[in-house]
Protein backbone atom coordinates (compact mmCIF):
# COMPACT_ATOMS: atom_id res chain seq x y z
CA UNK A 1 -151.61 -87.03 43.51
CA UNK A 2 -148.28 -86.55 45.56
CA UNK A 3 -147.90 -90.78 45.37
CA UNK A 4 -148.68 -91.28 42.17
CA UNK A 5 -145.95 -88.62 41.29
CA UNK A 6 -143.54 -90.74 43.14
CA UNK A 7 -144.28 -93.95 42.20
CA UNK A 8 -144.32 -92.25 38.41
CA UNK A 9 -140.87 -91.30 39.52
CA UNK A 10 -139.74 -94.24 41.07
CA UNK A 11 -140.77 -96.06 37.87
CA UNK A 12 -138.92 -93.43 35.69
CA UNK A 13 -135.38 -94.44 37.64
CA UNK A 14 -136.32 -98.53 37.64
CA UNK A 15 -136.38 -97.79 33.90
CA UNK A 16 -133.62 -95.57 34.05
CA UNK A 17 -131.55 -98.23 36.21
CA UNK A 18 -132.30 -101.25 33.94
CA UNK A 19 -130.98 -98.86 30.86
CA UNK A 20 -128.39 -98.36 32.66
CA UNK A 21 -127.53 -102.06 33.65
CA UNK A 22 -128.40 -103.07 30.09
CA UNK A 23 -125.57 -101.01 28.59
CA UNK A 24 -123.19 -102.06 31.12
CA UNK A 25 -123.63 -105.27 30.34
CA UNK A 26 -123.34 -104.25 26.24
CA UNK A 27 -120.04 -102.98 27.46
CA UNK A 28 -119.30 -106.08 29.19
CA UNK A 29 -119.95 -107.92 26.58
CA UNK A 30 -118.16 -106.04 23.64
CA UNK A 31 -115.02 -105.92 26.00
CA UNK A 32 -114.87 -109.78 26.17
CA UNK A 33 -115.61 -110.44 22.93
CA UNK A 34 -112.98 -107.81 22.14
CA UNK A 35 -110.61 -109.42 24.50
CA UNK A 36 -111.23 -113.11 23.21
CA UNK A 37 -110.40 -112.12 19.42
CA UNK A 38 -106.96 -110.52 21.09
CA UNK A 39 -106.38 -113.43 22.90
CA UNK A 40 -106.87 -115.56 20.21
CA UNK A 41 -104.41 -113.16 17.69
CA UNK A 42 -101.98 -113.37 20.73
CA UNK A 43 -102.05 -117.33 20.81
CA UNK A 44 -101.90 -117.59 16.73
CA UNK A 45 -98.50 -115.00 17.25
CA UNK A 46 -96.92 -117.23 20.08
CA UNK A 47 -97.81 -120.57 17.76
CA UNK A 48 -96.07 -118.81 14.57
CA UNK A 49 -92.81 -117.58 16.78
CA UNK A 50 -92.61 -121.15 18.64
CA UNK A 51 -92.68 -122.84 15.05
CA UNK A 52 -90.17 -120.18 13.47
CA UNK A 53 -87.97 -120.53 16.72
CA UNK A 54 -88.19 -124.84 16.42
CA UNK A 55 -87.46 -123.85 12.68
CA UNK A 56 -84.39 -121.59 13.32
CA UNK A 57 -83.23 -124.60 15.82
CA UNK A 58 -83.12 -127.21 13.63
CA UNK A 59 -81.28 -124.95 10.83
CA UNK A 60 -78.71 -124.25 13.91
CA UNK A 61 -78.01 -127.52 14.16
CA UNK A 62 -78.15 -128.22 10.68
CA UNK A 63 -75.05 -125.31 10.31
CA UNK A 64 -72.92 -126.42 13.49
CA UNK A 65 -73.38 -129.99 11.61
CA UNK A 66 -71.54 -128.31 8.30
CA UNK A 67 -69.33 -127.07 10.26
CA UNK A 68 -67.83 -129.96 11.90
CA UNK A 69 -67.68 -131.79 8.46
CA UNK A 70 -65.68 -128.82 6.92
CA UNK A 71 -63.66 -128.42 9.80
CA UNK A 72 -62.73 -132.36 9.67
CA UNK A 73 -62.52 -131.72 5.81
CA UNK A 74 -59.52 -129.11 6.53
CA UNK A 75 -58.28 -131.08 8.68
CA UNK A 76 -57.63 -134.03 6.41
CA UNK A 77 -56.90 -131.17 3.71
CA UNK A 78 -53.97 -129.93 6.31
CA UNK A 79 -52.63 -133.30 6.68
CA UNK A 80 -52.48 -134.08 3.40
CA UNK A 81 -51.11 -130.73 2.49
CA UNK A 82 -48.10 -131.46 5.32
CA UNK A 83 -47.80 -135.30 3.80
CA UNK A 84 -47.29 -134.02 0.48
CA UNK A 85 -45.06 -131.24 1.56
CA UNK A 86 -42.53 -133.57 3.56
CA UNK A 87 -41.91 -136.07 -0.08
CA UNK A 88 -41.81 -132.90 -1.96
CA UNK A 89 -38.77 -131.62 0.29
CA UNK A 90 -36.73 -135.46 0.69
């Protein structure tokens, strides 16, 4: 009687052990595929700030371009301006 108590015992903790190890690996599981979708959200951020970075480039150089042409603009505006000011005074 003594034995079978035990091995009815040693059953019960198997059982309880395998529960155990069963939601662990649940766990496991939901934590990963928790992770992944993060991961994922993470790379889709990086791709959007990479494009809107490449985007904010090109305007940069799209502006410093403007400003060269306006400052050569001026510039031939200026010389002008002194050409025409020089006749005006002879």
């Amino acid at each position: 009687e003594k034995e079978s108590e035990i091995k009815r015992e040693i059953s019960e903790y198997k059982d309880r052990l395998l529960q155990a190890e069963k939601e662990h690996q649940d766990a496991l599981t939901e934590a990963n595929r928790k992770n992944e979708v993060e991961i994922e959200a993470c790379h889709e951020k990086i791709s959007s700030l990479e494009h809107f970075i490449s985007s904010q480039k090109l305007e940069i150089e799209h502006l410093k371009s403007n400003k060269e042409q306006l400052n050569n603009s001026l510039k031939e505006a200026n010389q002008s301006l002194g050409e025409l000011l020089k006749t005006k005074v002879r």
